[in-house]
N, C-alpha and C. Protein backbone atom coordinates (compact mmCIF):
# COMPACT_ATOMS: atom_id res chain seq x y z
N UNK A 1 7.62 -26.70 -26.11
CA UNK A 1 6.82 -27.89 -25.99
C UNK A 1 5.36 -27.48 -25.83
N UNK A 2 4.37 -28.42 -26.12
CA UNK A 2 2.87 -27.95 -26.16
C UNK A 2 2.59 -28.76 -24.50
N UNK A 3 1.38 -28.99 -24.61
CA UNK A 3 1.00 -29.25 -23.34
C UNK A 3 0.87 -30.42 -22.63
N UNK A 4 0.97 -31.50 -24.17
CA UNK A 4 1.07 -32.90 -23.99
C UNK A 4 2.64 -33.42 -23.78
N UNK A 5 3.67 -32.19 -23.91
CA UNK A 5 5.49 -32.44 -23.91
C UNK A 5 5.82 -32.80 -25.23
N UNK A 6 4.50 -32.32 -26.06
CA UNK A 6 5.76 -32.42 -27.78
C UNK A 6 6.68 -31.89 -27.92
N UNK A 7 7.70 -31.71 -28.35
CA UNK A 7 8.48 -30.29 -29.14
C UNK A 7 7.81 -29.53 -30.05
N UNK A 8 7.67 -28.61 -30.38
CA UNK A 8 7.04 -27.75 -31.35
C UNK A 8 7.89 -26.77 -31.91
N UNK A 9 9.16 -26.49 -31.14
CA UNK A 9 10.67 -25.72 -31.39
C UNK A 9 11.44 -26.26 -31.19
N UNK A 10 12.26 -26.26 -31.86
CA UNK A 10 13.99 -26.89 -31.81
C UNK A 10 14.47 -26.05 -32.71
N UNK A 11 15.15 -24.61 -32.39
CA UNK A 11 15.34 -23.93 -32.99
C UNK A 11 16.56 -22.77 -32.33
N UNK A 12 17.93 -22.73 -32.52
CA UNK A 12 19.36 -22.47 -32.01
C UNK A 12 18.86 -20.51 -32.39
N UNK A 13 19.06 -19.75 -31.74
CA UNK A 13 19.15 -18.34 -32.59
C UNK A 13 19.97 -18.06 -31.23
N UNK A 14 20.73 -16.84 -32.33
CA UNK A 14 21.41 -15.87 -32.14
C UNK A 14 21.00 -14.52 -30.97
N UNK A 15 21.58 -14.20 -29.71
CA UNK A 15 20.62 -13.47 -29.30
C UNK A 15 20.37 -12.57 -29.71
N UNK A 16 20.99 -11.26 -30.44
CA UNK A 16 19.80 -10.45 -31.53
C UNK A 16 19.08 -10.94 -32.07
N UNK A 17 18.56 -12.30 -32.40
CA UNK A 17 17.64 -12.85 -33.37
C UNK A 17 16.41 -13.38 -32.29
N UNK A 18 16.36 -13.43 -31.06
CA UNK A 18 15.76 -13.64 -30.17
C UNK A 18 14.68 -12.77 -30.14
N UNK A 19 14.71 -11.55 -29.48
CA UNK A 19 13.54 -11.14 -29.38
C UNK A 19 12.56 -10.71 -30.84
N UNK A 20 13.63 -10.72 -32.18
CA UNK A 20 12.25 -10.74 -33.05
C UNK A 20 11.41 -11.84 -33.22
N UNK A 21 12.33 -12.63 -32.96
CA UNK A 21 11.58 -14.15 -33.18
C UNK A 21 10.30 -13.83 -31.97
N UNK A 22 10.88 -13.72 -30.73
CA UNK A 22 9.85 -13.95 -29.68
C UNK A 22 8.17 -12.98 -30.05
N UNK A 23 8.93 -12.03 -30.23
CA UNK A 23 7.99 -10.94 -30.66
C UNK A 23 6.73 -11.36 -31.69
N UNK A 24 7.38 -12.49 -32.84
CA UNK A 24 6.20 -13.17 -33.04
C UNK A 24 5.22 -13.91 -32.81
N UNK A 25 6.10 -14.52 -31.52
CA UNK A 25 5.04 -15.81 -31.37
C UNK A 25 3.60 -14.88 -30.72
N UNK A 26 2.81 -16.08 -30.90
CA UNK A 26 1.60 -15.84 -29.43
C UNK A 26 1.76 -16.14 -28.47
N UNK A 27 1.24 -15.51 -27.38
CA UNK A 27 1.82 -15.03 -26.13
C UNK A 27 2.24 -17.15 -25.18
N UNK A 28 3.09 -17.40 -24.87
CA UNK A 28 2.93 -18.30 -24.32
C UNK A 28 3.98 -18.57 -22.87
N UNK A 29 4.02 -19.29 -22.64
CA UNK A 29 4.86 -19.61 -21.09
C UNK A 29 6.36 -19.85 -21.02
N UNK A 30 7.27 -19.10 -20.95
CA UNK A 30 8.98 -19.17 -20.98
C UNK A 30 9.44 -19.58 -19.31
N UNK A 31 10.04 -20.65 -19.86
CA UNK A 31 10.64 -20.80 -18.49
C UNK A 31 12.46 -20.61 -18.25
N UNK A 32 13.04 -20.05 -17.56
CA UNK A 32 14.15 -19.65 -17.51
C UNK A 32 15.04 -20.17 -16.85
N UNK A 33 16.58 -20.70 -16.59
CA UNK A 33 16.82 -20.32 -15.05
C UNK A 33 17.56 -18.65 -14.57
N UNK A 34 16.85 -18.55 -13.20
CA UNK A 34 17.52 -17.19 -12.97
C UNK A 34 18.55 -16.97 -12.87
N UNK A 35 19.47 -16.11 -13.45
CA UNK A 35 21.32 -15.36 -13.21
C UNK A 35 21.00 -14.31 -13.36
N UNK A 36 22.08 -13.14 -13.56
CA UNK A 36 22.25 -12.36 -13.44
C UNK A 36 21.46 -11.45 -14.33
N UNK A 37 21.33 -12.16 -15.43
CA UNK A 37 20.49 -11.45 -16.85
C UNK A 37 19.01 -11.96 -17.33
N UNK A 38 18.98 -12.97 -16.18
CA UNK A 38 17.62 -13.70 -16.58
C UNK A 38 16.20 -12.27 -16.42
N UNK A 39 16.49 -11.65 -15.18
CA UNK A 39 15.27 -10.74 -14.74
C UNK A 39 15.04 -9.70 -15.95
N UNK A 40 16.42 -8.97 -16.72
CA UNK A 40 16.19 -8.80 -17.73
C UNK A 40 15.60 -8.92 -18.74
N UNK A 41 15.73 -10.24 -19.11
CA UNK A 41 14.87 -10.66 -20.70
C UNK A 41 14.01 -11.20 -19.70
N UNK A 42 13.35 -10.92 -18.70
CA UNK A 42 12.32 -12.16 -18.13
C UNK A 42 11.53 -10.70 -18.57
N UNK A 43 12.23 -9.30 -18.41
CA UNK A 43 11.29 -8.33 -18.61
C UNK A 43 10.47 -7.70 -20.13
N UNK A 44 11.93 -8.35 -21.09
CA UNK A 44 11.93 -8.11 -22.37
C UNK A 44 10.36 -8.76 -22.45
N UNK A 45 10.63 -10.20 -22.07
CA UNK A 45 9.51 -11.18 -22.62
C UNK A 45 8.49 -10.51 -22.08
N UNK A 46 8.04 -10.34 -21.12
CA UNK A 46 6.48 -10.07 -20.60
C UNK A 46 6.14 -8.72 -21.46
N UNK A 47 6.91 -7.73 -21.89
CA UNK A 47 6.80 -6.81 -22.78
C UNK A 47 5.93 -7.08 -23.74
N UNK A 48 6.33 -8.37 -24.04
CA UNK A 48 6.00 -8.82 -25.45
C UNK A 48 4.55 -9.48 -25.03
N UNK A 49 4.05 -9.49 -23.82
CA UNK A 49 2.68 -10.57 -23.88
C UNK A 49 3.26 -11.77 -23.00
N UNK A 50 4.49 -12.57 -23.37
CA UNK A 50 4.82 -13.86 -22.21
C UNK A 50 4.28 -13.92 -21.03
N UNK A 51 4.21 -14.92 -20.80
CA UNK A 51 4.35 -15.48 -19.09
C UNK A 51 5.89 -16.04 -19.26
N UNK A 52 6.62 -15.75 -18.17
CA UNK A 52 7.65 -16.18 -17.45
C UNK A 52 7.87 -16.53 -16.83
N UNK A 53 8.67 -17.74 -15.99
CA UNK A 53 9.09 -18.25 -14.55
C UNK A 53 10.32 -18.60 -14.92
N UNK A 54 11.01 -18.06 -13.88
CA UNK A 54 12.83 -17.92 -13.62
C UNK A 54 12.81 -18.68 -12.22
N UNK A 55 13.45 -19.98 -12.75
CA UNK A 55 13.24 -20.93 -12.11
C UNK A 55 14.67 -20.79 -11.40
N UNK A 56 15.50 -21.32 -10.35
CA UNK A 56 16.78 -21.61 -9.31
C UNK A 56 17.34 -22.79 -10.26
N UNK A 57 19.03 -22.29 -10.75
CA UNK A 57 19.38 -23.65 -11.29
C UNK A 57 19.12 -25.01 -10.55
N UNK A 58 19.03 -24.58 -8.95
CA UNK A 58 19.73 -26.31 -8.44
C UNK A 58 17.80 -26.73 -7.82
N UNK A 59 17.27 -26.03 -8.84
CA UNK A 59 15.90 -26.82 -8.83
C UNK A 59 15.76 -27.37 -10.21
N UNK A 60 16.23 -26.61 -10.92
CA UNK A 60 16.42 -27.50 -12.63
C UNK A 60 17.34 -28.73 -13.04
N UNK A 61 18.46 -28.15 -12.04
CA UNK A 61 19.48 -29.84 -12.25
C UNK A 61 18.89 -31.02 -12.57
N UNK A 62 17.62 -31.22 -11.66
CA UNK A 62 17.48 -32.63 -11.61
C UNK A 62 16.22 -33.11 -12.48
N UNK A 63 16.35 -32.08 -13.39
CA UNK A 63 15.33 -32.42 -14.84
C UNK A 63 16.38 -32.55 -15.97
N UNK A 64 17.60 -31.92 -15.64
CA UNK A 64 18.55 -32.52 -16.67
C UNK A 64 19.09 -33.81 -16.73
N UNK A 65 19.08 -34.70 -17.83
CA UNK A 65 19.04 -36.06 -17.99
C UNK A 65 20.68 -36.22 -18.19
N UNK A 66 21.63 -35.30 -18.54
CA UNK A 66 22.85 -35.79 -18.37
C UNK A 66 24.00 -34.95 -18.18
N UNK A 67 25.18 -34.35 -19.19
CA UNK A 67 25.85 -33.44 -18.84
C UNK A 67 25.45 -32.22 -19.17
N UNK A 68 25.37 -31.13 -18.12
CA UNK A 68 25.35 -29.68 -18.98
C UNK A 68 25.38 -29.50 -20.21
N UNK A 69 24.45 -29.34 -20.77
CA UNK A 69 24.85 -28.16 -22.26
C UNK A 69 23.47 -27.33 -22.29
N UNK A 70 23.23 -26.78 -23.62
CA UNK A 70 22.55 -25.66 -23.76
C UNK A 70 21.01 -26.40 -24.01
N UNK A 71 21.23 -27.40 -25.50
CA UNK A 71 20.21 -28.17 -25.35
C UNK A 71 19.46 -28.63 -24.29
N UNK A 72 20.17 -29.65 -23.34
CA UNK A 72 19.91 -30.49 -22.47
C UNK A 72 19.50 -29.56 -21.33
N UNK A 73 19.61 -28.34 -21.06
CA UNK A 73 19.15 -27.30 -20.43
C UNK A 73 17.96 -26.60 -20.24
N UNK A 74 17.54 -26.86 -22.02
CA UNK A 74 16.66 -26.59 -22.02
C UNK A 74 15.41 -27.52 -22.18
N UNK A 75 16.25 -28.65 -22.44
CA UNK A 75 14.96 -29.73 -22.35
C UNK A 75 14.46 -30.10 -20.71
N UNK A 76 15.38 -29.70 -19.82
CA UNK A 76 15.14 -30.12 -18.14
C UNK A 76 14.45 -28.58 -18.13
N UNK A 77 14.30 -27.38 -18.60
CA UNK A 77 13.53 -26.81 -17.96
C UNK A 77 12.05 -26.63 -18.91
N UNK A 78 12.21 -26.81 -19.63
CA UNK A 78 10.94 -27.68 -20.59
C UNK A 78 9.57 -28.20 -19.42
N UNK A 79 10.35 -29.10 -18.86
CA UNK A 79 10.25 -30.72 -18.36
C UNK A 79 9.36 -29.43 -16.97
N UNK A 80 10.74 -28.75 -16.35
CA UNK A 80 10.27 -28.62 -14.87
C UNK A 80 9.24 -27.04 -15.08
N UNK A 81 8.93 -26.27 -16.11
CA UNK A 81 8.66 -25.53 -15.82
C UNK A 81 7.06 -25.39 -15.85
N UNK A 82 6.31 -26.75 -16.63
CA UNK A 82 4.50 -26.88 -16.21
C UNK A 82 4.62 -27.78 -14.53
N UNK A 83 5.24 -27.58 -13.98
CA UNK A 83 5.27 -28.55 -12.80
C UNK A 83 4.68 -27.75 -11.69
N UNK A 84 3.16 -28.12 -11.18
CA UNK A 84 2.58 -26.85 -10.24
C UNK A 84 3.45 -26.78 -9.39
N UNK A 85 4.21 -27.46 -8.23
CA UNK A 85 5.41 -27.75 -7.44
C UNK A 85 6.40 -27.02 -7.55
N UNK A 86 7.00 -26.27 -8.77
CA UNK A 86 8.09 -26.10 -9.25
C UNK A 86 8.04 -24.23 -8.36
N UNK A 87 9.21 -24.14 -7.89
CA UNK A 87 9.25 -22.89 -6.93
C UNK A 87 9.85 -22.10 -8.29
N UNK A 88 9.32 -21.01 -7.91
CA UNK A 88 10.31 -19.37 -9.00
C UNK A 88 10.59 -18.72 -8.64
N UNK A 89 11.55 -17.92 -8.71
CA UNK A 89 11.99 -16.77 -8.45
C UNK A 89 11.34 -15.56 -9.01
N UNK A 90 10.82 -14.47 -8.29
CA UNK A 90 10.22 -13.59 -8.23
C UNK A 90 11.21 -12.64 -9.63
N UNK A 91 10.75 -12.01 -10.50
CA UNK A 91 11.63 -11.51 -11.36
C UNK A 91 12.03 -9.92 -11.10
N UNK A 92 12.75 -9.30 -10.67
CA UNK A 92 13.03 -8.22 -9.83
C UNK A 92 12.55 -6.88 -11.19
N UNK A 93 11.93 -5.97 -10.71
CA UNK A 93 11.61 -5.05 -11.08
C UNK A 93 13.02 -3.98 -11.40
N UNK A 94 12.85 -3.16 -12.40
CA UNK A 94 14.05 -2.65 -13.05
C UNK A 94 14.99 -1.82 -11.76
N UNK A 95 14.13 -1.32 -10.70
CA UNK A 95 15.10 -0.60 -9.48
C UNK A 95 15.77 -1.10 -8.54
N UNK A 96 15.09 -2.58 -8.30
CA UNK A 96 15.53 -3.47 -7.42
C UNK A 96 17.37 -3.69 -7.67
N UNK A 97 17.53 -4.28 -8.74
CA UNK A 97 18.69 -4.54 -8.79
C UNK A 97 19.78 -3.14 -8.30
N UNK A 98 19.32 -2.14 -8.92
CA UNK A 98 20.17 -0.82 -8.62
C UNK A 98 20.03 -0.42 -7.31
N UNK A 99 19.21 -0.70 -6.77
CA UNK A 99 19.18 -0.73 -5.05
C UNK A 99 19.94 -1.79 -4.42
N UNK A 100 19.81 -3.10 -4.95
CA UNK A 100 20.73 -3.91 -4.20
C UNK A 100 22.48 -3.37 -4.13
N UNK A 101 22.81 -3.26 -5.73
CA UNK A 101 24.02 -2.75 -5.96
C UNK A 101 24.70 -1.64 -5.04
N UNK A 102 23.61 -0.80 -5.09
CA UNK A 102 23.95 0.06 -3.71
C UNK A 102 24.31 -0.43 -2.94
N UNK A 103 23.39 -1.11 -2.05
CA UNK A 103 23.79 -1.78 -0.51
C UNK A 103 25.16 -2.46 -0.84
N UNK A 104 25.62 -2.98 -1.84
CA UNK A 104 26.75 -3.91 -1.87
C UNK A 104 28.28 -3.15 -1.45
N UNK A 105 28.05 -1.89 -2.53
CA UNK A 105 29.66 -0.87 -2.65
C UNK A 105 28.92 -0.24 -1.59
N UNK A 106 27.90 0.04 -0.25
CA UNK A 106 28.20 0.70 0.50
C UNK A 106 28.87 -0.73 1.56
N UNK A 107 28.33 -1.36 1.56
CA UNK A 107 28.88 -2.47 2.83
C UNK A 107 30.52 -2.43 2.46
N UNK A 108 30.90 -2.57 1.32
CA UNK A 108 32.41 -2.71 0.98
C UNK A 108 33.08 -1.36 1.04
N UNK A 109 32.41 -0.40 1.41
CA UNK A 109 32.95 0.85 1.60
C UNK A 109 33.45 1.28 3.07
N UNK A 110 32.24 0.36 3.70
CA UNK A 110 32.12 0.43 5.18
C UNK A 110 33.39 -0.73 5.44
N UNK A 111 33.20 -1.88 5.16
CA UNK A 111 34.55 -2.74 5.58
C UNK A 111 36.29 -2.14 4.98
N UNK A 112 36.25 -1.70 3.84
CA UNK A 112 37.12 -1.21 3.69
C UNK A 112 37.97 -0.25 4.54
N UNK A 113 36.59 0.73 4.99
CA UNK A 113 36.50 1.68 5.74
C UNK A 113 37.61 0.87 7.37
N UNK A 114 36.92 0.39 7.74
CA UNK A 114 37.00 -0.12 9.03
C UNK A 114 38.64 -1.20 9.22
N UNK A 115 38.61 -1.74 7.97
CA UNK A 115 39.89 -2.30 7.77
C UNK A 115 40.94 -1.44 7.78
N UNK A 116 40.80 -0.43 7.43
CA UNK A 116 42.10 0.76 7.07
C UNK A 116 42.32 1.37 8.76
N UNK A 117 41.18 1.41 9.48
CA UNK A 117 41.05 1.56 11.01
C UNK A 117 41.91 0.81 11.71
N UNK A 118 41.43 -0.33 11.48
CA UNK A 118 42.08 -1.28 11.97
C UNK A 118 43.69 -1.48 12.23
N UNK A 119 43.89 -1.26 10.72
CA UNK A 119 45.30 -1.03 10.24
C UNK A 119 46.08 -0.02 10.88
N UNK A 120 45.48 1.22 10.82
CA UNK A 120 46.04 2.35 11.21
C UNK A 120 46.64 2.48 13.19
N UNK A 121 45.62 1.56 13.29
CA UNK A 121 45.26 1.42 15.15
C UNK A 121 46.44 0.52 15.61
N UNK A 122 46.78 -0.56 14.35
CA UNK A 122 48.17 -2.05 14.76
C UNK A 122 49.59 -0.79 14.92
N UNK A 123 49.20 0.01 13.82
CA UNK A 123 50.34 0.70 13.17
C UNK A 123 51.19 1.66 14.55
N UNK A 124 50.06 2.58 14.91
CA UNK A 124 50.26 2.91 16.22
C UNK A 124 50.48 2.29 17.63
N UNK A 125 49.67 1.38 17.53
CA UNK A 125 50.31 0.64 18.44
C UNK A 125 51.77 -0.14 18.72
N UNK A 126 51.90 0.08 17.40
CA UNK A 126 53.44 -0.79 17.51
C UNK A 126 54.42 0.03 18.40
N UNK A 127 54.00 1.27 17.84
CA UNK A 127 54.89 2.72 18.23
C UNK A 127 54.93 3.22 19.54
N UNK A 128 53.52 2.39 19.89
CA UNK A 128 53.53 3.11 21.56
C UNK A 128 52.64 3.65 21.79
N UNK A 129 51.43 4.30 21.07
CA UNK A 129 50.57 5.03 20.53
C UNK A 129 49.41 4.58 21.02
N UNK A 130 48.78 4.45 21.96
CA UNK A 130 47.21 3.78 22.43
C UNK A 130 46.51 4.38 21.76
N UNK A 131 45.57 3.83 20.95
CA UNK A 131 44.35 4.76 20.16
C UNK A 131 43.12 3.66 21.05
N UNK A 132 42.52 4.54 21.72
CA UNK A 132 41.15 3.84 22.07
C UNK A 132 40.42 3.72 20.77
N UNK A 133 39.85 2.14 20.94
CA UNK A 133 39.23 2.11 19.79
C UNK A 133 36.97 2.49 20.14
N UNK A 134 36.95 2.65 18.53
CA UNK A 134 35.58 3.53 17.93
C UNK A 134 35.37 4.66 17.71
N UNK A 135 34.27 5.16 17.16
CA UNK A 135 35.00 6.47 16.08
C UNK A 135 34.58 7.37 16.47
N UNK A 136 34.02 7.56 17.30
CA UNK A 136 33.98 9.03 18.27
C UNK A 136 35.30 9.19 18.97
N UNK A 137 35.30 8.31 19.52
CA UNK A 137 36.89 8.43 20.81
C UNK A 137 38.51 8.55 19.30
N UNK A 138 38.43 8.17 18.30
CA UNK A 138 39.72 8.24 17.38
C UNK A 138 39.52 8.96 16.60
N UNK A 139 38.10 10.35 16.27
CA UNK A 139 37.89 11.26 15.89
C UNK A 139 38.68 12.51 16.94
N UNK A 140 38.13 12.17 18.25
CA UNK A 140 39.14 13.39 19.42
C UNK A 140 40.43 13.06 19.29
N UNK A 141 40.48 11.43 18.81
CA UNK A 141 42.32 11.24 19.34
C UNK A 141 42.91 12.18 17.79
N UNK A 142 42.23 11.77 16.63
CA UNK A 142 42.81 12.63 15.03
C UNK A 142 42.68 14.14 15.67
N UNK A 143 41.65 14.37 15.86
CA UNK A 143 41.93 16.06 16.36
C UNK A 143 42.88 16.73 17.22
N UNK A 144 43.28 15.65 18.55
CA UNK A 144 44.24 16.00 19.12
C UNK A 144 45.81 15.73 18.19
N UNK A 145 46.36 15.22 18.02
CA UNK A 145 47.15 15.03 17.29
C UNK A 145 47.24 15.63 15.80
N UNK A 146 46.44 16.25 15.60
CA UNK A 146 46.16 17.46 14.30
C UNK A 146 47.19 18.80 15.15
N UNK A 147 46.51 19.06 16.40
CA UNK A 147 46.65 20.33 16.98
C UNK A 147 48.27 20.06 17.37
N UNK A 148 48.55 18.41 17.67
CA UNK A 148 49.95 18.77 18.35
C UNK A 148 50.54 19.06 16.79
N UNK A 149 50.33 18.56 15.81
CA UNK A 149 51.29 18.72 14.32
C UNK A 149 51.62 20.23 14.16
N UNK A 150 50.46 20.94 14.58
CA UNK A 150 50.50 22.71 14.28
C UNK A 150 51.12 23.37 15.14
């Protein structure tokens, strides 16, 4: 859309056919909503010259005029993305994401971790077995019970 809300594109492509197309235009303003792949091509585009804003779906909802689709998606963010008001999401730089990912499989490494503790601690106990719990004190109790096995 231009600046008065004409259309000036109405035009379906293929995403390989995307960035050559984009690559032609002159540089102008893309508005997105952010997922998982948006920060991606939010990066492709600025490559190219764009401005970008990766907008929060459930701030775009309410520029969509009826049911979900692709069109109508893009006509509500059309709508919301010259809106000075309109909040964005910051578009994450290429390390960010690989840093978050980290933190994720270590937290699930750590609960996993701690669940299997857990487990191991019911297990013994059933038996009779007091394991004081935390992992200094069930590091001496594994060591002692190493030495009685030998």
């Amino acid at each position: 859309m231009d600046e008065r809300g004409k259309i000036v594109w109405r035009k379906r492509l293929a995403r390989h056919d995307l960035m050559p197309f984009i690559a032609k235009l002159p540089p102008v303003l893309i508005g997105m909503e952010a997922c998982g792949g948006a920060h991606d091509w939010a990066r492709r585009l600025r490559a190219h010259g764009h401005a970008v804003k990766l907008m929060a779906p459930h701030f775009v909802s309410p520029y969509v005029k009826s049911n979900k689709n692709d069109p109508r998606d893009a006509a509500g963010m059309s709508e919301a993305v010259p809106r000075p008001t309109m909040r964005c999401v910051p578009t994450k730089e290429l390390d960010q994401p690989d840093s978050q990912a980290l933190h994720r499989v270590r937290e699930r490494l750590i609960g996993a971790r701690t669940a299997l503790v857990h487990e191991v601690h019911g297990l013994l106990n059933e038996d009779g077995l007091v394991v004081p719990q935390g992992g200094s004190k069930r590091r001496q109790q594994e060591l002692f019970f190493s030495r009685m096995a030998n």
